[in-house]
Protein backbone atom coordinates (compact mmCIF):
# COMPACT_ATOMS: atom_id res chain seq x y z
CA UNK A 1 -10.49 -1.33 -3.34
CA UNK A 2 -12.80 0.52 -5.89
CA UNK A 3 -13.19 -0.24 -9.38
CA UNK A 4 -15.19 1.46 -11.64
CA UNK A 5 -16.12 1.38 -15.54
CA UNK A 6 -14.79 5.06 -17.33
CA UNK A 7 -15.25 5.74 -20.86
CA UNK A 8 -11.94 7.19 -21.82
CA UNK A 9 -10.83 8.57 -25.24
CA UNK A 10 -13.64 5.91 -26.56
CA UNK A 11 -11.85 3.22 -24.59
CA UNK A 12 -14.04 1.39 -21.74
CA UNK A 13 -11.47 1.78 -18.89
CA UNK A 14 -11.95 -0.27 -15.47
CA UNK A 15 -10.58 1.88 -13.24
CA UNK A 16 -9.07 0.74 -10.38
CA UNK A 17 -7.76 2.85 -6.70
CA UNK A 18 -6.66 1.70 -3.10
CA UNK A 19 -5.51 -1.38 -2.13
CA UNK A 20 -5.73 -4.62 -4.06
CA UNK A 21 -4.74 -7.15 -1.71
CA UNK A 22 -6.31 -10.22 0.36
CA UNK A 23 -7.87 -7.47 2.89
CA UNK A 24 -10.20 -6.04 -0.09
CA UNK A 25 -11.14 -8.96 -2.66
CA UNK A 26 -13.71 -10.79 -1.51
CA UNK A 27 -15.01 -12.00 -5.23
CA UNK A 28 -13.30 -12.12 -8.96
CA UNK A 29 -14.46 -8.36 -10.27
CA UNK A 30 -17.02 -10.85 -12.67
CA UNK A 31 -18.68 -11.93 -9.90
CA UNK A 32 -19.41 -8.96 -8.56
CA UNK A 33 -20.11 -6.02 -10.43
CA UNK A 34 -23.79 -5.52 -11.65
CA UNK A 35 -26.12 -6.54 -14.58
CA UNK A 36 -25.59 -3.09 -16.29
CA UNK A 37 -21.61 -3.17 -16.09
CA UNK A 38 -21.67 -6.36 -17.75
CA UNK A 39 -23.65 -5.79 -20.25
CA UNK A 40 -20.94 -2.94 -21.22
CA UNK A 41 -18.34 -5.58 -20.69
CA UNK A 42 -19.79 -7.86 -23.09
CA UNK A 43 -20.59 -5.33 -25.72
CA UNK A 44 -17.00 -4.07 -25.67
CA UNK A 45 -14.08 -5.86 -27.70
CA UNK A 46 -11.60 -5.01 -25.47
CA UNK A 47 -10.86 -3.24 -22.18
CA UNK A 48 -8.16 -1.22 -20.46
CA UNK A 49 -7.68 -1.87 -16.56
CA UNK A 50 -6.13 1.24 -15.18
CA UNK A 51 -3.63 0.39 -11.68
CA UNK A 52 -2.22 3.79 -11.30
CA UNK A 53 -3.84 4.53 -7.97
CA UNK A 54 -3.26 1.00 -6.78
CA UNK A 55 -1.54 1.40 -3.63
CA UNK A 56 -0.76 -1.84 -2.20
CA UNK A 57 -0.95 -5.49 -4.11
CA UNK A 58 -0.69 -8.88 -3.04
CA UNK A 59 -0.90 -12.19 -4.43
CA UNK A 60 -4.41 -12.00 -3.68
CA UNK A 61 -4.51 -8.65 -6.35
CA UNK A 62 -2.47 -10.59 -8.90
CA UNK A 63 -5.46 -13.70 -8.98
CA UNK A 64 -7.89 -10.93 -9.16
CA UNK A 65 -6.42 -9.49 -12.25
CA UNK A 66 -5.97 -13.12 -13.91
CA UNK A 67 -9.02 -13.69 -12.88
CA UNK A 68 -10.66 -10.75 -14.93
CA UNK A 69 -8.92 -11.81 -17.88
CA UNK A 70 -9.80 -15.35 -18.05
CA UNK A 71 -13.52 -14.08 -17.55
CA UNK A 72 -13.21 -11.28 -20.25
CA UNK A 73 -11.46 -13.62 -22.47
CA UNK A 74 -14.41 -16.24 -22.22
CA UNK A 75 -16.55 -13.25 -22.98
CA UNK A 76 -14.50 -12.27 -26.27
CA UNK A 77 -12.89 -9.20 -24.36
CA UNK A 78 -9.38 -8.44 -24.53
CA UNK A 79 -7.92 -6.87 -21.44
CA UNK A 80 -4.87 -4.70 -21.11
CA UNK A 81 -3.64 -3.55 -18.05
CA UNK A 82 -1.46 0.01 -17.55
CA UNK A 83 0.55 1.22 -14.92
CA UNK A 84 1.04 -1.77 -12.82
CA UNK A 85 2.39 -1.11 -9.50
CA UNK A 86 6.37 -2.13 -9.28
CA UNK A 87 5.71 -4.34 -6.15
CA UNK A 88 2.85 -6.40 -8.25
CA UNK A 89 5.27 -6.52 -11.75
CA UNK A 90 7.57 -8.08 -9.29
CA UNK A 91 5.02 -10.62 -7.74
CA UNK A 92 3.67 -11.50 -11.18
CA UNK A 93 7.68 -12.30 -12.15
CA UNK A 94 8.43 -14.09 -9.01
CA UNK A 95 4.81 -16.69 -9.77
CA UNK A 96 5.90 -16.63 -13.83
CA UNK A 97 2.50 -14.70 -14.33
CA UNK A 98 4.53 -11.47 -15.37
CA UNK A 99 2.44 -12.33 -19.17
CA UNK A 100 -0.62 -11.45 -17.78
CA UNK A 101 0.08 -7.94 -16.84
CA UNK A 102 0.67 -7.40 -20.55
């Protein structure tokens, strides 16, 4: 799994591609990315997670995401997230978390 910050059409975008599943997450995105992403994070009012090159998700990929907005939220950051993958939508439904992809 990658994730990176994008600036697109003046919205900070997190970007994420490949799989986000048990196999990939080893730490909440928070935890992980460096000093200089987070100080974009927390001088941002809101950001966008992009999933459309997400190819696989688990339940693993589902905490991640929650994850991110529980941190972001603490941090005064709204998070939307676009083009979940079906299989995830489906998984967020089945564990009532389908709120959170909103």
């Amino acid at each position: 799994m990658q994730a990176e910050l994008e600036l697109r059409e003046k919205q900070l975008t997190l970007v994420v591609k490949g799989d986000l599943d048990q196999l990939t997450l080893k730490n909440d995105y928070w935890a992980s990315t460096n000093d200089g992403a987070k100080k974009q994070l927390a001088e941002a009012s809101s950001l966008v997670v992009c999933l459309n090159d997400v190819e696989r998700a688990d339940s693993a990929g589902l905490a991640w995401l929650i994850n991110l907005k529980r941190d972001l939220k603490q941090r005064n950051v709204s998070v939307s997230i676009h083009h979940s993958p079906k299989k995830l939508i489906e998984l967020a439904k089945l564990s009532n978390a389908d709120s959170f992809l909103k």
